[in-house]
C-alpha atoms as a PDB file:
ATOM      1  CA  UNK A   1       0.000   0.000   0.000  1.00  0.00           C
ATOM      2  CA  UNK A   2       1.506   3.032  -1.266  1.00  0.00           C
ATOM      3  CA  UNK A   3       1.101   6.002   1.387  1.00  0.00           C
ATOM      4  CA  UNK A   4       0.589   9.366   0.544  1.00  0.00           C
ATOM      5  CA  UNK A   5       1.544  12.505   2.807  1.00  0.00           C
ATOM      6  CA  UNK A   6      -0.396  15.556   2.358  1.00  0.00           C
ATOM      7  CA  UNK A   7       1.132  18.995   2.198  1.00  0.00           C
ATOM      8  CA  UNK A   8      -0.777  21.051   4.050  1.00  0.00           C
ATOM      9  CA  UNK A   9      -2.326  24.571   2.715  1.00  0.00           C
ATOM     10  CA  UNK A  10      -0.570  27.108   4.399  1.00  0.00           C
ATOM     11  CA  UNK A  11      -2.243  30.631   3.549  1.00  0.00           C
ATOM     12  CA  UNK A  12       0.510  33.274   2.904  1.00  0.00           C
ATOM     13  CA  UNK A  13      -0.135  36.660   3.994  1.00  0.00           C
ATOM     14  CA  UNK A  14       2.191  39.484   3.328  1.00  0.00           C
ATOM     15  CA  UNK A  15       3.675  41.195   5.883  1.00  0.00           C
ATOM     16  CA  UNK A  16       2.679  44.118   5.090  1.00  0.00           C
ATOM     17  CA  UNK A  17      -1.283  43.190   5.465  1.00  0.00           C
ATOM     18  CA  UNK A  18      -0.513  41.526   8.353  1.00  0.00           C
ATOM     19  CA  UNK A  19       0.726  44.751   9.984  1.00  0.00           C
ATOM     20  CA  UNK A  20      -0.993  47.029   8.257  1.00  0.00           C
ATOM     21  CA  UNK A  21      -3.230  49.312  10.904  1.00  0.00           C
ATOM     22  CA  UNK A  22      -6.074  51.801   9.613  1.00  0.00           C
ATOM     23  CA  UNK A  23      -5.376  55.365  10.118  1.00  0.00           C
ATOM     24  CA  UNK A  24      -7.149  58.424  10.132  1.00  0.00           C
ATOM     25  CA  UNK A  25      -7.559  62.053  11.355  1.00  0.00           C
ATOM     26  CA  UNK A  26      -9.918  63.304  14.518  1.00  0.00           C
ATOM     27  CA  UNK A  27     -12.360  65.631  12.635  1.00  0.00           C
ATOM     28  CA  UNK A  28     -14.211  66.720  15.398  1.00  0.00           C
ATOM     29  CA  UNK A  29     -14.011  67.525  18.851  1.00  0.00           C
ATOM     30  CA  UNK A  30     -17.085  66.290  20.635  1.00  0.00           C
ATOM     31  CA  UNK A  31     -15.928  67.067  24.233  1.00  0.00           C
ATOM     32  CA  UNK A  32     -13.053  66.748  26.435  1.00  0.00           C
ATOM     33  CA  UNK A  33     -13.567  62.582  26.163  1.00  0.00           C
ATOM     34  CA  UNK A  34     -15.094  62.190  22.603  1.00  0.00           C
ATOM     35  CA  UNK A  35     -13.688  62.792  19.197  1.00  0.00           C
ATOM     36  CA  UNK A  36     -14.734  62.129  15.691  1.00  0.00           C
ATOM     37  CA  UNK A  37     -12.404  59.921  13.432  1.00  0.00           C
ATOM     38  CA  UNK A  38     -12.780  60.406   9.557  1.00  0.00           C
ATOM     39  CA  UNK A  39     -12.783  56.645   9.254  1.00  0.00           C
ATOM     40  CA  UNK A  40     -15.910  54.550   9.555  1.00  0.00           C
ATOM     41  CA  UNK A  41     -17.036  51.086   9.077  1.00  0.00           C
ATOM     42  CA  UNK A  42     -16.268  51.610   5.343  1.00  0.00           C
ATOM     43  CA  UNK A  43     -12.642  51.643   6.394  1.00  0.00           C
ATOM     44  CA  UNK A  44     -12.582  48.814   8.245  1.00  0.00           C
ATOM     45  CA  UNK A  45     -13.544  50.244  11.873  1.00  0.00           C
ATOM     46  CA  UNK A  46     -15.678  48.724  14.306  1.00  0.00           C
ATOM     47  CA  UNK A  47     -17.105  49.728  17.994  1.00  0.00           C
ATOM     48  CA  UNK A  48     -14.351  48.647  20.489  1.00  0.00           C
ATOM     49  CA  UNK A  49     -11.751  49.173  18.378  1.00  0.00           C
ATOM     50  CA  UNK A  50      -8.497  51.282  19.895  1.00  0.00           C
ATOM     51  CA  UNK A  51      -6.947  54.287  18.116  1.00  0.00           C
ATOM     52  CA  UNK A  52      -4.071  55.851  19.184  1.00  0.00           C
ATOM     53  CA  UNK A  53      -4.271  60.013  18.847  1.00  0.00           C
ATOM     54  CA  UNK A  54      -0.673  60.849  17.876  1.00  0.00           C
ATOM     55  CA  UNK A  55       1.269  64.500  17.196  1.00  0.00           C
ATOM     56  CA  UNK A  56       2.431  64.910  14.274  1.00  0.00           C
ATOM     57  CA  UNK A  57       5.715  65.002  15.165  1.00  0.00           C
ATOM     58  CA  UNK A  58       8.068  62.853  16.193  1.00  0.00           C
ATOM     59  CA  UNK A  59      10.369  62.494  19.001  1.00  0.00           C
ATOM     60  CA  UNK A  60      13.677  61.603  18.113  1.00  0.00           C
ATOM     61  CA  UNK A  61      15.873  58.738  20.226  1.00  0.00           C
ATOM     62  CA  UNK A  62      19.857  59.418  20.013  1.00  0.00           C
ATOM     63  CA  UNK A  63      22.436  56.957  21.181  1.00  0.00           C
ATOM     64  CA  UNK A  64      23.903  57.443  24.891  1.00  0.00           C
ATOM     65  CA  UNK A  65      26.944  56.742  23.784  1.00  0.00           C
ATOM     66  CA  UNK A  66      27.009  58.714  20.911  1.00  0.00           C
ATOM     67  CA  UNK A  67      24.773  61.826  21.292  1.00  0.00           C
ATOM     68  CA  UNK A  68      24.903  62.809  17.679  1.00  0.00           C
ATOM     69  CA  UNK A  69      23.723  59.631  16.316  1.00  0.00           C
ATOM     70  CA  UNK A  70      20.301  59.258  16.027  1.00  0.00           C
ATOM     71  CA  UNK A  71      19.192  55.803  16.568  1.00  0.00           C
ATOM     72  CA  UNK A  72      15.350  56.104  15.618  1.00  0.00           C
ATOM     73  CA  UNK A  73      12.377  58.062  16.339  1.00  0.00           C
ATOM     74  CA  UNK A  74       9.224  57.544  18.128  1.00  0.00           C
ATOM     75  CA  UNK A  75       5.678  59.206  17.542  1.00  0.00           C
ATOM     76  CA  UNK A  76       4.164  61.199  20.070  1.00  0.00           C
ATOM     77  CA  UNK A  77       1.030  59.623  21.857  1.00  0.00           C
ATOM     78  CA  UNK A  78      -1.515  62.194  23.284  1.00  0.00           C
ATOM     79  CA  UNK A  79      -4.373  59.838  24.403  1.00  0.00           C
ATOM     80  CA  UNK A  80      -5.836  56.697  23.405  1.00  0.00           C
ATOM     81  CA  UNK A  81      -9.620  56.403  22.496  1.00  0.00           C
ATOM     82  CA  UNK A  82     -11.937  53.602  22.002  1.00  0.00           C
ATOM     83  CA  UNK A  83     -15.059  53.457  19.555  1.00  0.00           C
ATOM     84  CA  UNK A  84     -18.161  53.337  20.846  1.00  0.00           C
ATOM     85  CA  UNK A  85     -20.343  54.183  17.475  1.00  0.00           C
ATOM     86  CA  UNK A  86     -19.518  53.402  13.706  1.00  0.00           C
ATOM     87  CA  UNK A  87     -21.323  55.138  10.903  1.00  0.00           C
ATOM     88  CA  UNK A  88     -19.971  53.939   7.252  1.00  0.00           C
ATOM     89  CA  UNK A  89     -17.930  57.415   6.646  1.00  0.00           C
ATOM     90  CA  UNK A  90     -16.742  57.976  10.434  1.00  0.00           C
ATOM     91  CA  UNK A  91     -16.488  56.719  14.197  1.00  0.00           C
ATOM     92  CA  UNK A  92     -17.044  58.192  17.212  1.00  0.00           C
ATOM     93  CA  UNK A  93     -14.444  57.337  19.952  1.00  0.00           C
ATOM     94  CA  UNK A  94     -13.816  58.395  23.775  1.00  0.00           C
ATOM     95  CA  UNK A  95     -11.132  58.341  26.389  1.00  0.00           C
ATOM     96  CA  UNK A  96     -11.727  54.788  28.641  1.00  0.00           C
ATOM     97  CA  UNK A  97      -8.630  54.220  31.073  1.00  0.00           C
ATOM     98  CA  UNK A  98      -8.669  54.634  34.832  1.00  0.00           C
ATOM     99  CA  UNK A  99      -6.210  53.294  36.934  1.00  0.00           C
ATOM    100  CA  UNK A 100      -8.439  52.277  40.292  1.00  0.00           C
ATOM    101  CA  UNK A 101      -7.391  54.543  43.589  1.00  0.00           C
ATOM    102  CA  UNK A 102      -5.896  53.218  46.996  1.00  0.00           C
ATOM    103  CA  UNK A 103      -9.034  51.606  48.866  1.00  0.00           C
ATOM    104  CA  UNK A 104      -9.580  51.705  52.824  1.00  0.00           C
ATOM    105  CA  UNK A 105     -10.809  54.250  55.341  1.00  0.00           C
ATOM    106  CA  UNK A 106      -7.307  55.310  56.186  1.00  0.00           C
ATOM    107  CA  UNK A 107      -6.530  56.247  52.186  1.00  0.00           C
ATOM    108  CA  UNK A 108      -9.986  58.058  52.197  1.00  0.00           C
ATOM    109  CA  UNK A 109      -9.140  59.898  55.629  1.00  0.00           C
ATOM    110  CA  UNK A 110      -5.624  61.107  54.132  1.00  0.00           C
ATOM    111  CA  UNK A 111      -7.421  62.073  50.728  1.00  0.00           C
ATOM    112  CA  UNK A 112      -5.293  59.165  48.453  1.00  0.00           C
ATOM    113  CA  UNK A 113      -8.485  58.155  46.518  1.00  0.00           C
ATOM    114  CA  UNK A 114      -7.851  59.730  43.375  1.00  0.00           C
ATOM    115  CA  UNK A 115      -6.924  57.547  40.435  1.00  0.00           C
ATOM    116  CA  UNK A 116      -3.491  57.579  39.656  1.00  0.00           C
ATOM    117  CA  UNK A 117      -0.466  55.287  37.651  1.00  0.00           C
ATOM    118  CA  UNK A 118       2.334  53.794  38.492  1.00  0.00           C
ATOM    119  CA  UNK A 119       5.640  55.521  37.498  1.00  0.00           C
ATOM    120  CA  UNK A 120       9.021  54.705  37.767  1.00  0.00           C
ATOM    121  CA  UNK A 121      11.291  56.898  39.293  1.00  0.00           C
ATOM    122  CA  UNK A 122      13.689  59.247  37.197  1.00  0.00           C
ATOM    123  CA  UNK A 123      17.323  59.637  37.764  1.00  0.00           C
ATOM    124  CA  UNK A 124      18.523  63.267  39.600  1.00  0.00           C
ATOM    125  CA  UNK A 125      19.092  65.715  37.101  1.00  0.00           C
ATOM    126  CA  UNK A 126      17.256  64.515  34.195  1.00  0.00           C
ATOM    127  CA  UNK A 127      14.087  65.156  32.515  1.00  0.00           C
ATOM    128  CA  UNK A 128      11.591  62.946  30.580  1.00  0.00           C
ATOM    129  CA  UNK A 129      10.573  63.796  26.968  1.00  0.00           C
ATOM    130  CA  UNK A 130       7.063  64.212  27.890  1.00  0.00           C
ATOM    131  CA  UNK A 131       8.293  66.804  30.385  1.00  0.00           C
ATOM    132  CA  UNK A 132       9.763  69.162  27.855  1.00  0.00           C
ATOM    133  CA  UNK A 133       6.573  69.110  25.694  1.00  0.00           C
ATOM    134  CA  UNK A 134       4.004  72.126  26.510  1.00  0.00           C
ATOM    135  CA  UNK A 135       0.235  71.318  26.872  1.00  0.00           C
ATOM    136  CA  UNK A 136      -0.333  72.601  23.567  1.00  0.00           C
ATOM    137  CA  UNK A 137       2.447  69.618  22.090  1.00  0.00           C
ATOM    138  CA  UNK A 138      -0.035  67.157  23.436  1.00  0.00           C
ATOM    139  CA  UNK A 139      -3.045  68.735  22.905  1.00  0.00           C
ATOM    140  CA  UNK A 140      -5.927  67.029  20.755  1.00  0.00           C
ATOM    141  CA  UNK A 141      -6.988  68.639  17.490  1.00  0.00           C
ATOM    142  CA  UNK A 142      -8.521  68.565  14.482  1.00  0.00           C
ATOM    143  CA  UNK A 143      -6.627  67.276  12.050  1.00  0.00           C
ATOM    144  CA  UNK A 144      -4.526  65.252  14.645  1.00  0.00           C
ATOM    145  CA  UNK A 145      -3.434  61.822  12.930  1.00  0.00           C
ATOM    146  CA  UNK A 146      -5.214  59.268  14.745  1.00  0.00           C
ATOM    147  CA  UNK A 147      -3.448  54.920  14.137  1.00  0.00           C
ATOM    148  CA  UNK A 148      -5.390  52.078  15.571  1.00  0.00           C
ATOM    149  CA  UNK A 149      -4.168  50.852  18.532  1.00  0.00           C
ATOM    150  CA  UNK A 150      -2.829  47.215  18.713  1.00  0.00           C
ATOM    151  CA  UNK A 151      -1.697  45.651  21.761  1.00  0.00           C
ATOM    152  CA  UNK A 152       1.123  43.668  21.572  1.00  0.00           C
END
């Protein structure tokens, strides 16, 4: 009996696609928490779906050892929203994260409810990107790029 081994259909999918993340502008400013994205369900978007509101420019990354060397760059985040309605032409997105405060009657008596986030502590003597940028660098606007957001 003569056996017979079956390759199996693997589905290739450039790279490219497989990456590829929808991107938009905000086009209106509903509020202080919602936003209106010129991308709808025509463009792929769906309610739930993340989008990152970005600057449009980028901060550059230089090389410790080499401060004139510019190793890359990274975009700018200014919030991250989340669509709650999809028309075909456009979405409608809001803020969503909280970071839950410090429970217990002694927190509330001391006044630590308030949300807050965990940071990490910066060395003496140096500053953090974000710290140089004004409130108008992170700003939302119209016009303001907006990327879906993927987590990794």
């Amino acid at each position: 009996m003569r056996q017979v081994y079956l390759r199996p259909q693997i589905q290739k999918v450039k790279k490219k696609d497989a990456m590829s993340k929808i991107t938009g502008k905000v086009a209106q400013l509903l509020d202080s928490r919602e936003l209106v994205i010129n991308k709808g369900s025509e463009a792929g978007v769906s309610d739930g779906m993340r989008f990152a509101v970005l600057s449009s420019e980028t901060h550059s990354i230089t090389d410790p050892d080499n401060p004139d060397q510019i190793i890359g760059s990274l975009p700018i985040t200014k919030t991250i929203v989340k669509v709650t309605e999809t028309q075909p032409k456009m979405a409608i997105a809001k803020t969503f994260r909280t970071i839950p405060g410090s429970p217990g009657l002694f927190n509330y008596a001391m006044g630590v409810t308030k949300d807050r986030v965990e940071e990490y502590m910066v060395a003496s003597g140096q500053q953090t990107f974000r710290e140089t940028l004004s409130e108008d660098d992170l700003a939302v606007g119209v016009g303001d790029i907006v990327e879906e957001y993927k987590d990794s």
